[in-house]
Protein backbone atom coordinates (compact mmCIF):
# COMPACT_ATOMS: atom_id res chain seq x y z
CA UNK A 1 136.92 97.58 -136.19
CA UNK A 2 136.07 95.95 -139.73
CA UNK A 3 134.88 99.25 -141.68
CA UNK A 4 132.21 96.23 -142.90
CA UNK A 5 131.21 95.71 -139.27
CA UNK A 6 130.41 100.00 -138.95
CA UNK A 7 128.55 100.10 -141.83
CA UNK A 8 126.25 97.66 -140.63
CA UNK A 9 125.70 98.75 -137.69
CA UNK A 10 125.07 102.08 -138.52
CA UNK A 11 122.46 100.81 -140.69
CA UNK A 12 121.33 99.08 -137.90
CA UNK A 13 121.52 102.28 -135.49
CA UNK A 14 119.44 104.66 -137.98
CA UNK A 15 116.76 102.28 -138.34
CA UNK A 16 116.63 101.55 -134.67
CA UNK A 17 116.28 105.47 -134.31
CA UNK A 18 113.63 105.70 -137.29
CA UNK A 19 111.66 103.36 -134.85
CA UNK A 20 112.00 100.28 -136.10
CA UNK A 21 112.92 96.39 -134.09
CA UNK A 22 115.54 95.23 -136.15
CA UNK A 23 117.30 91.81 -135.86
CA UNK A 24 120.14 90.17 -137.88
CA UNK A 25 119.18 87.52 -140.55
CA UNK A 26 120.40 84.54 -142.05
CA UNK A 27 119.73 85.34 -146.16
CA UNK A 28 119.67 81.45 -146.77
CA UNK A 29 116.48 80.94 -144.72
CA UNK A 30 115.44 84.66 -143.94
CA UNK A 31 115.52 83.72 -140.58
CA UNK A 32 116.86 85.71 -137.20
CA UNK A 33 120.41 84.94 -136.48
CA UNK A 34 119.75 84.37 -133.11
CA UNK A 35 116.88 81.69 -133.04
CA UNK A 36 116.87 81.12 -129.60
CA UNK A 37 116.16 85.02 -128.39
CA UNK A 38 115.10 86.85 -131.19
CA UNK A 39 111.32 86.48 -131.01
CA UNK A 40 111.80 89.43 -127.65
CA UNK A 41 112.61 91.95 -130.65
CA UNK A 42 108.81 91.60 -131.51
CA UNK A 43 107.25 93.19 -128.43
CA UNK A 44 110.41 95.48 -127.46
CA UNK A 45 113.00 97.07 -129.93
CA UNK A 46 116.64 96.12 -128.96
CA UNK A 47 119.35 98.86 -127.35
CA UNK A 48 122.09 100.25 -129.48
CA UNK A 49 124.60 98.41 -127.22
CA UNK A 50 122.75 95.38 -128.93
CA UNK A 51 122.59 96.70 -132.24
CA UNK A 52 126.17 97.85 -132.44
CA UNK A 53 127.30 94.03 -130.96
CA UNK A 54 125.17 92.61 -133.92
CA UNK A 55 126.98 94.94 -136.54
CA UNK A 56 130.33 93.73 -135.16
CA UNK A 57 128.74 89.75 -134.92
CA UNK A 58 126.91 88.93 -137.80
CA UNK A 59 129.14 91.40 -140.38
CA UNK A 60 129.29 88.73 -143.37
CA UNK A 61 127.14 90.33 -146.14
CA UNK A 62 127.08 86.73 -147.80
CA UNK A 63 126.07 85.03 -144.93
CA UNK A 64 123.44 88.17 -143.04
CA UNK A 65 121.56 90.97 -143.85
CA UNK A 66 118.99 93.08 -142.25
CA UNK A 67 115.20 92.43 -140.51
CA UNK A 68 112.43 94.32 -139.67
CA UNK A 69 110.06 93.22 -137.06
CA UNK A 70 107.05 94.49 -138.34
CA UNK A 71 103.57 95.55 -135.99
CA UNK A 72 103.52 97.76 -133.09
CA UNK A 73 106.61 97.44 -132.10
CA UNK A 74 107.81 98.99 -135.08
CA UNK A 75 105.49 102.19 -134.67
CA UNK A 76 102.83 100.57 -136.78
CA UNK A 77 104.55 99.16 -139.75
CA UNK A 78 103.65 97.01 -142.29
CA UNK A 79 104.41 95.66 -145.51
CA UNK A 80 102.87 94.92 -148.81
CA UNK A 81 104.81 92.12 -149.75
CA UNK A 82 104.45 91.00 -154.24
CA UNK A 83 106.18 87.74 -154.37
CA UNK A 84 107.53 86.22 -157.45
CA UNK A 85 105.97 82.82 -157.09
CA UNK A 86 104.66 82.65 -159.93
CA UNK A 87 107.18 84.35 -161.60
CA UNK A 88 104.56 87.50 -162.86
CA UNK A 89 105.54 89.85 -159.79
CA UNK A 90 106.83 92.67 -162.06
CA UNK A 91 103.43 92.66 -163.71
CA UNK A 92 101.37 92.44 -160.97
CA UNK A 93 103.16 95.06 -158.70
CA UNK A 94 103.04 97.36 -162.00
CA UNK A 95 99.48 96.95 -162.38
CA UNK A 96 98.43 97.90 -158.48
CA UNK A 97 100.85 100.83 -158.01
CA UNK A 98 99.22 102.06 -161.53
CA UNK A 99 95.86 102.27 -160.02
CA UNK A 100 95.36 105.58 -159.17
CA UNK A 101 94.38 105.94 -155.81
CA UNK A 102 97.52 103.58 -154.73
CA UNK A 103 99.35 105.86 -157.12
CA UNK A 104 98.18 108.97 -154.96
CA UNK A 105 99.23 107.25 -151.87
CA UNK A 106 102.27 106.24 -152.43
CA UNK A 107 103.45 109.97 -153.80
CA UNK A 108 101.41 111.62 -150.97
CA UNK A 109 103.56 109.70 -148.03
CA UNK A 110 106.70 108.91 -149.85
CA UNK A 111 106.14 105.27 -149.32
CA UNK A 112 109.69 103.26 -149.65
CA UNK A 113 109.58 100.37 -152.30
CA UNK A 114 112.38 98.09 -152.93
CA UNK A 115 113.02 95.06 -154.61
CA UNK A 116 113.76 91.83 -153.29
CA UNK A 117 116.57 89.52 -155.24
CA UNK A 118 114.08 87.01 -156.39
CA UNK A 119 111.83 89.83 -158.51
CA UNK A 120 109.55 90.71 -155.79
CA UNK A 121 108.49 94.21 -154.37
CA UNK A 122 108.05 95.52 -150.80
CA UNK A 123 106.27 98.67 -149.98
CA UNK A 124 106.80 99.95 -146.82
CA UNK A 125 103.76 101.96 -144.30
CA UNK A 126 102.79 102.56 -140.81
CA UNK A 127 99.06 101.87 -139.91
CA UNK A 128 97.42 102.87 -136.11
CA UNK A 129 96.34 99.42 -135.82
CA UNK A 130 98.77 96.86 -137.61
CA UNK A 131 97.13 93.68 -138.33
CA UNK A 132 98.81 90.07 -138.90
CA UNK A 133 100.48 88.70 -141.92
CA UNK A 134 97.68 87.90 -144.47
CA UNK A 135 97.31 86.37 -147.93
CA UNK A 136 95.84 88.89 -150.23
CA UNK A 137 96.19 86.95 -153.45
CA UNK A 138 96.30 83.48 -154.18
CA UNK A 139 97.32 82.09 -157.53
CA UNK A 140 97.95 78.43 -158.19
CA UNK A 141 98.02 77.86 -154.26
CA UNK A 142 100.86 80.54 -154.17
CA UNK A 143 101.07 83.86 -152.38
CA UNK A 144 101.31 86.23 -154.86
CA UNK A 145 100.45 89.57 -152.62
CA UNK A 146 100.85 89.39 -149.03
CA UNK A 147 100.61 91.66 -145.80
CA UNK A 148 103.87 91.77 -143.08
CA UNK A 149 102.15 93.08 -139.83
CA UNK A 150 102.24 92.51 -136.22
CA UNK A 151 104.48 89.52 -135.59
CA UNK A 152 106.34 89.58 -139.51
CA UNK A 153 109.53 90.18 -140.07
CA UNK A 154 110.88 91.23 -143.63
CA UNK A 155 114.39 91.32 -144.63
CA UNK A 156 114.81 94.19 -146.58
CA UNK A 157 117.76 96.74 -147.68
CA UNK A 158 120.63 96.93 -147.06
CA UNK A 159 121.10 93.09 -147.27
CA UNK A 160 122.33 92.11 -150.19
CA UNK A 161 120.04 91.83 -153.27
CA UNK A 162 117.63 94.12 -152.44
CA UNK A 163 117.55 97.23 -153.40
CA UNK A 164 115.44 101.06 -152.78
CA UNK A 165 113.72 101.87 -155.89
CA UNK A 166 111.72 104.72 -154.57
């Protein structure tokens, strides 16, 4: 087996067993690889028979990478979600995780932040009652700061271009 192909679906495997639904994704459109049966993965998580065929599958680092369902069917998680729209996402992200009761937060439960490959930031929690994807600022008609809950998907780390900071 492609030593490619293991590493992925390893990835795959540990954050199936950290209880997330993961799905392959096409980086071009940030869209599930498999169009036609992938919206399942957002009530029920897929099997590591699954997971270990999409690691062999969809192994092309410049072609896939990695989703999270987000919502209830990943044990309540959610995502902040600082795009770079307007091209002031490093400032913006900077200024909320500087606010010191975010600040606390984040420290107190380890939250994981990456970076996306356009400039924007993800920060990763779990909530007891996930709520949908929602704008939470607007600028120039653009999402600037945005929500991932029940029925989002994020493509996140380790598909190429984004990358853990914390």
């Amino acid at each position: 087996m492609d030593t490619l192909a293991v590493n992925i679906s390893q990835v795959l495997t540990s954050y199936l067993k950290s209880g997330l639904s993961v799905v392959p994704v096409n980086k071009r459109d940030k869209y599930p690889s498999m169009i036609s049966t992938w919206r399942k993965y957002m009530s029920t998580r897929a099997n590591s028979s699954e997971v270990k065929l999409w690691g062999m599958s969809y192994f092309d680092p410049t072609i896939y990478g990695v989703g999270v369902v987000c919502g209830k069917v990943s044990e309540g998680l959610e995502v902040l979600d600082f795009d770079n729209n307007t091209g002031e996402a490093s400032d913006v992200f900077s200024a909320y995780i500087n606010i010191k009761e975010v600040e606390e937060i984040i420290k107190l439960h380890d939250l994981p932040i990456e970076q996306s490959p356009g400039g924007g930031y993800h920060i990763f929690f779990r909530s007891s009652s996930p709520e949908g994807n929602q704008r939470l600022a607007i600028k120039d008609k653009k999402a600037i700061i945005e929500t991932r809950g029940e029925g989002g998907l994020i493509v996140c780390s380790p598909t190429d271009g984004y990358r853990i900071i914390s």
